[in-house]
C-alpha atoms as a PDB file:
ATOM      1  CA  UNK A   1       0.000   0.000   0.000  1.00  0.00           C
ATOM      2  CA  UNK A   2       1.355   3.764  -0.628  1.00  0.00           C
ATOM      3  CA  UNK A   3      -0.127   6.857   0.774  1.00  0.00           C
ATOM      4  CA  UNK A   4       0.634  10.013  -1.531  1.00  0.00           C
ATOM      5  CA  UNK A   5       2.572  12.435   1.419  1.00  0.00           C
ATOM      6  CA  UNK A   6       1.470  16.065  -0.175  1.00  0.00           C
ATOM      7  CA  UNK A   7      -2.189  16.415  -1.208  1.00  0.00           C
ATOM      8  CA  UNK A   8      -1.979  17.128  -5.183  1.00  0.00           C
ATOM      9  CA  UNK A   9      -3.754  20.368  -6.726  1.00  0.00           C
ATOM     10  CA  UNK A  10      -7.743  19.971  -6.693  1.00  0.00           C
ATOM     11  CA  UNK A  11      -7.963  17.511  -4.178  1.00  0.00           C
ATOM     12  CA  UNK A  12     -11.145  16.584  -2.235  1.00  0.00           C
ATOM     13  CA  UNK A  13     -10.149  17.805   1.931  1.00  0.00           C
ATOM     14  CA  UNK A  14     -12.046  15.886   3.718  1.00  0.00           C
ATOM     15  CA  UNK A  15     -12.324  16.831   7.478  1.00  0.00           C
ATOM     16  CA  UNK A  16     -12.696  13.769  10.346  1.00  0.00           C
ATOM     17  CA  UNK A  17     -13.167  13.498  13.929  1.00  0.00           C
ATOM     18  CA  UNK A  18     -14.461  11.030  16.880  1.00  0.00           C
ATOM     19  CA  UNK A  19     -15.596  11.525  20.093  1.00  0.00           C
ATOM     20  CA  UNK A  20     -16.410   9.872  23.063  1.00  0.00           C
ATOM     21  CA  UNK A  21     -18.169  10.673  26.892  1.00  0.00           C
ATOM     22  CA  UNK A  22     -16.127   9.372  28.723  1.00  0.00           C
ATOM     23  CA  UNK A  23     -12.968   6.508  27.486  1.00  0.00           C
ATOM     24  CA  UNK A  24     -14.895   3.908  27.327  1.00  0.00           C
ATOM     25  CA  UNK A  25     -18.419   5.411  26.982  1.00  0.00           C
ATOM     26  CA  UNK A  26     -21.218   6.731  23.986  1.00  0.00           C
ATOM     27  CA  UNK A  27     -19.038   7.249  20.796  1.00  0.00           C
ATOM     28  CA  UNK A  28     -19.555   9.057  18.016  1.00  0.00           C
ATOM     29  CA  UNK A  29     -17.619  10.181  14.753  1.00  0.00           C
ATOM     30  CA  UNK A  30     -18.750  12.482  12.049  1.00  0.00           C
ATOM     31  CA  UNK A  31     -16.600  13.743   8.192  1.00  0.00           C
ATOM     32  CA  UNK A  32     -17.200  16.749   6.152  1.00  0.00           C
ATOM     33  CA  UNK A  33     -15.873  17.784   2.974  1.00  0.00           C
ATOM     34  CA  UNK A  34     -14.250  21.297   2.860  1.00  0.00           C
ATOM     35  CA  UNK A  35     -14.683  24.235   2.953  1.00  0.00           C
ATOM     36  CA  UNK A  36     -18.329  24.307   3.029  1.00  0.00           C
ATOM     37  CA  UNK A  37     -18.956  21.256   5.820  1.00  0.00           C
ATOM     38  CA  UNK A  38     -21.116  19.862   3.399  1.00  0.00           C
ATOM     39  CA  UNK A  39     -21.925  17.045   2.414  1.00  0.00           C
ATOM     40  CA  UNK A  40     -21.400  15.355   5.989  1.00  0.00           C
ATOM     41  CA  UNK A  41     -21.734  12.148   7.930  1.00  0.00           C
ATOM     42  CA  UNK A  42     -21.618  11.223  11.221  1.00  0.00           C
ATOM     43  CA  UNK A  43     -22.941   8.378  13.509  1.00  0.00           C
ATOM     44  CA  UNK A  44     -22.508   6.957  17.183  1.00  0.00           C
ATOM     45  CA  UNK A  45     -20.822   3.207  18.460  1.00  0.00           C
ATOM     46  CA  UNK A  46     -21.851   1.854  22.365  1.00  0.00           C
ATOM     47  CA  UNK A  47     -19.832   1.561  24.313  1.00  0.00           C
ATOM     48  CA  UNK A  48     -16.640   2.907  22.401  1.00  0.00           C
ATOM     49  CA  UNK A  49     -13.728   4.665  22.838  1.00  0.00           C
ATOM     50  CA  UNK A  50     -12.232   7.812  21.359  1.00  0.00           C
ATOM     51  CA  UNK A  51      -9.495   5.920  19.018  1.00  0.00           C
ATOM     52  CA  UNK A  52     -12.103   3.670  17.872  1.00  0.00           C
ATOM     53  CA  UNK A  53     -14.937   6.569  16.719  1.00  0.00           C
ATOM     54  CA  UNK A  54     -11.608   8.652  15.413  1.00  0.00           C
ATOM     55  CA  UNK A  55     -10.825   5.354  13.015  1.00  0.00           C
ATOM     56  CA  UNK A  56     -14.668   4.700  12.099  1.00  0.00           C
ATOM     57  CA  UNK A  57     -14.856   8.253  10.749  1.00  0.00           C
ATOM     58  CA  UNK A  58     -12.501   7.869   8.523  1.00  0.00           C
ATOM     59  CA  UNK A  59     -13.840   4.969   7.191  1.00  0.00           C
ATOM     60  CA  UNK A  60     -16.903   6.159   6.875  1.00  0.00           C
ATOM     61  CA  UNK A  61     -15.962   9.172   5.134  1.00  0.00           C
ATOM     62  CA  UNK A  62     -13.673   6.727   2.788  1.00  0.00           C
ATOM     63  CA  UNK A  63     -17.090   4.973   2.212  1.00  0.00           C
ATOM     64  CA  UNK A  64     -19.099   7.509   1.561  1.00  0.00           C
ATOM     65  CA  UNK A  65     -17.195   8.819  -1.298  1.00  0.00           C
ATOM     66  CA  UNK A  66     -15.674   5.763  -3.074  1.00  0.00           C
ATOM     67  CA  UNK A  67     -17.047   7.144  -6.163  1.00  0.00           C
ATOM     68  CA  UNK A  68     -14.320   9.892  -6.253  1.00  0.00           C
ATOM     69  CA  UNK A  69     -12.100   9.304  -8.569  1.00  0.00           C
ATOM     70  CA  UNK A  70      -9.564  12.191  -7.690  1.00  0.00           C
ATOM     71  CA  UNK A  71      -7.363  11.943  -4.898  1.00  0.00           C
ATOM     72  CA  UNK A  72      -8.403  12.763  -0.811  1.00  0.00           C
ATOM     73  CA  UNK A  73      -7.361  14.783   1.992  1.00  0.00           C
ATOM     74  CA  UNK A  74      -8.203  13.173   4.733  1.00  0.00           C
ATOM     75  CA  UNK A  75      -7.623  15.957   7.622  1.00  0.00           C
ATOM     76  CA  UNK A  76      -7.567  14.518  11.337  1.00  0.00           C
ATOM     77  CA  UNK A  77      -6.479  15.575  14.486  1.00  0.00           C
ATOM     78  CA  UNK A  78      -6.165  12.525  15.411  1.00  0.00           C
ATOM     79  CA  UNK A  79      -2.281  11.784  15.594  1.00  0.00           C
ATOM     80  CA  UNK A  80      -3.472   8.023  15.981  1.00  0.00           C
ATOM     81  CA  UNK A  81      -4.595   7.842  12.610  1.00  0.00           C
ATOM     82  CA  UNK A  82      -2.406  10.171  11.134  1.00  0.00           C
ATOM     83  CA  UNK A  83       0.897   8.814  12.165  1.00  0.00           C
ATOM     84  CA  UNK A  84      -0.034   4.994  11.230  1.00  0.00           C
ATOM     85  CA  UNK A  85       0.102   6.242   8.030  1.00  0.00           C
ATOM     86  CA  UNK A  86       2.655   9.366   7.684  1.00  0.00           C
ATOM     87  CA  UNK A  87       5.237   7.464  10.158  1.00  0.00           C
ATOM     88  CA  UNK A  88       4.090   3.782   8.279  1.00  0.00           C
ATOM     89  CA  UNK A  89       3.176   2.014  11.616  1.00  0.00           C
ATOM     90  CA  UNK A  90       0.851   0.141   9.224  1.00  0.00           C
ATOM     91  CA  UNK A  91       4.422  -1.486   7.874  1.00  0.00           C
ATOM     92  CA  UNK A  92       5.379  -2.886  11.100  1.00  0.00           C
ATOM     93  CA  UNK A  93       2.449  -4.066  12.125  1.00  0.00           C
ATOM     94  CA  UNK A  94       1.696  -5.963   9.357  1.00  0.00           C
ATOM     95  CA  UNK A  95       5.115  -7.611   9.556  1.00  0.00           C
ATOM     96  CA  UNK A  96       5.179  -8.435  12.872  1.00  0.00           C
ATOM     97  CA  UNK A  97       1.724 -10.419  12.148  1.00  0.00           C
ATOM     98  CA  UNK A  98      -0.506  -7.503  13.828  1.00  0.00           C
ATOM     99  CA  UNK A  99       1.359  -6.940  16.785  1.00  0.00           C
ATOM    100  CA  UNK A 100       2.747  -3.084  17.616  1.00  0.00           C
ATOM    101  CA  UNK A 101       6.188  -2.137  18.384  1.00  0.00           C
ATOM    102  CA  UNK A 102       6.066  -3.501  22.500  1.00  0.00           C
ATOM    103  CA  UNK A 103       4.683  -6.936  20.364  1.00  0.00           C
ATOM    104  CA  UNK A 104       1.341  -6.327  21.732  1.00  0.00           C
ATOM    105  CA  UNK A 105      -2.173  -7.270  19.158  1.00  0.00           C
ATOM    106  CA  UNK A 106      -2.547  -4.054  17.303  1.00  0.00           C
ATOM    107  CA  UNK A 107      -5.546  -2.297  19.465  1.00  0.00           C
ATOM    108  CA  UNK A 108      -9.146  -2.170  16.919  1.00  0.00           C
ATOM    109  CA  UNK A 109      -7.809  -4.207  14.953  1.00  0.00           C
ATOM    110  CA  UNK A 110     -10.896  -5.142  13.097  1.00  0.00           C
ATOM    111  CA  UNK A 111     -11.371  -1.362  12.264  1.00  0.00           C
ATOM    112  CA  UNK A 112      -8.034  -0.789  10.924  1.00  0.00           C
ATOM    113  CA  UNK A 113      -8.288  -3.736   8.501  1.00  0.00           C
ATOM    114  CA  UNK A 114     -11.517  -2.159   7.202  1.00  0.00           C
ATOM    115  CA  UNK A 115      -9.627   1.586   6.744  1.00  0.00           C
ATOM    116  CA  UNK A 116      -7.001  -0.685   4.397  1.00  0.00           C
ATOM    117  CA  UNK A 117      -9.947  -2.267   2.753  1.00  0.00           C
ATOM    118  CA  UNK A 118     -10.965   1.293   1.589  1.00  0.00           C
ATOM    119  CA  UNK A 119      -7.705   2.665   0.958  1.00  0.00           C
ATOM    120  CA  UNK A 120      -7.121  -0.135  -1.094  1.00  0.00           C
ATOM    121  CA  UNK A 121     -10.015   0.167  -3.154  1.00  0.00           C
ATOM    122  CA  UNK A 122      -9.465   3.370  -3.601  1.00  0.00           C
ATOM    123  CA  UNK A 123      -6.041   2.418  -4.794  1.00  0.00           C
ATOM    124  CA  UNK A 124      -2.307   3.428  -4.759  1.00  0.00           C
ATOM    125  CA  UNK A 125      -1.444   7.061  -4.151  1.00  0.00           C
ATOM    126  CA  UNK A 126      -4.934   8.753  -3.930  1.00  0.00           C
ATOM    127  CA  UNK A 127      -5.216   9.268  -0.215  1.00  0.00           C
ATOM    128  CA  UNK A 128      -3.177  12.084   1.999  1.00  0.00           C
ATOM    129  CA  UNK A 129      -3.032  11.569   5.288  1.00  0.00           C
ATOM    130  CA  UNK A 130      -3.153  15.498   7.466  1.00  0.00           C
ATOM    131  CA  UNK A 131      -3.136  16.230  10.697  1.00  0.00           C
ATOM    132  CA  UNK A 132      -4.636  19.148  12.397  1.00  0.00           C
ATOM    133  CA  UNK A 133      -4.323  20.388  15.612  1.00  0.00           C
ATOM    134  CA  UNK A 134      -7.076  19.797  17.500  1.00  0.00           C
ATOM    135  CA  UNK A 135      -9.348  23.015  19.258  1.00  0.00           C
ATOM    136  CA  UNK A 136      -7.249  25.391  17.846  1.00  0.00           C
ATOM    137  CA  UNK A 137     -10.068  27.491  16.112  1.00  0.00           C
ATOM    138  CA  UNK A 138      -9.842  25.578  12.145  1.00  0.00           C
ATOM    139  CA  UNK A 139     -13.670  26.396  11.477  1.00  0.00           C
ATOM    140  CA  UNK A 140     -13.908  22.843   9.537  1.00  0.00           C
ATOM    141  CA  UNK A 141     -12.194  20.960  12.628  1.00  0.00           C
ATOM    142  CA  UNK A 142     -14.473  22.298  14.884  1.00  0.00           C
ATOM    143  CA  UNK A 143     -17.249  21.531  12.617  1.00  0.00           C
ATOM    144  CA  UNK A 144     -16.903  17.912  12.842  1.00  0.00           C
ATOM    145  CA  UNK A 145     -15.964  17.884  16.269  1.00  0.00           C
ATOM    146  CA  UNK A 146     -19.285  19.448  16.828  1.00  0.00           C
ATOM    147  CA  UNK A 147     -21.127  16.881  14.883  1.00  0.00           C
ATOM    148  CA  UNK A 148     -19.380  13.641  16.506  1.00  0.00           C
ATOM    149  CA  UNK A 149     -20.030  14.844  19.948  1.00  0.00           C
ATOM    150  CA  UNK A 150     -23.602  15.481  18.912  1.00  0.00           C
ATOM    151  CA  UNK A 151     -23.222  11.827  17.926  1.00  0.00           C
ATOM    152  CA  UNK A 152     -23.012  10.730  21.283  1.00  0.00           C
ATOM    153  CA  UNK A 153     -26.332  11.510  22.222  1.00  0.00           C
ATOM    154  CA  UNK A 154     -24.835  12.945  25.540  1.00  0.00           C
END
């Protein structure tokens, strides 16, 4: 699998985000596409936690638009998903048989074998990986951090 590592000129930006009250508790995760916040998803998991709903949003926005063609921006402040892909912790655990670096099973598993499902079907090089810091005022981060809390139902 390759991940493109600059998004290419007229690429879709597509913003993510999970939530959760309380770590385990009510998740939800919500996407929108930039600038405009629309179209958007979002939906809820119980019980969850917040690296789980952060992971399902991204494969739901991967989902939702596996009819674009053109390459995506997927924009997360979620250094969990970012840095499996921009610092290839995919590689490793893959070769060490889905265990992480301390040789521990990879945590939500099962959801990170369904983000490679989509990125593969998507295929090589159309999918950037961003990260964003999180609360910092980016009007689209905020958006979708609105919309996964809302997803809670709390």
């Amino acid at each position: 699998m390759q991940w493109l590592e600059n998004a290419p000129h007229g690429a879709l930006h597509i913003y993510t985000d999970g939530a959760c009250s309380g770590n385990p508790g009510p998740g939800g995760w919500a996407w929108a596409v930039a600038p405009s916040g629309e179209p958007y998803g979002s939906g809820s998991e119980r019980p969850s936690t917040n690296q789980r709903m952060e992971v399902r949003a991204v494969i739901e926005a991967l989902r939702a638009h596996r009819d674009h063609l053109e390459p995506l921006v997927i924009v997360s402040d979620s250094t969990y998903v970012v840095n499996c892909f921009r610092q290839r912790w995919w590689q490793g655990w893959l070769s060490r048989g889905w265990k992480n670096s301390q040789r521990q099973p990879v945590a939500n598993r099962e959801l990170w074998e369904d983000l490679f499902d989509e990125l593969v079907r998507r295929g090589s090089g159309k999918t950037v990986f961003q990260w964003v810091k999180g609360h910092s005022g980016d009007p689209m981060n905020d958006l979708v951090d609105t919309l996964a809390v809302q997803a809670t139902g709390t």
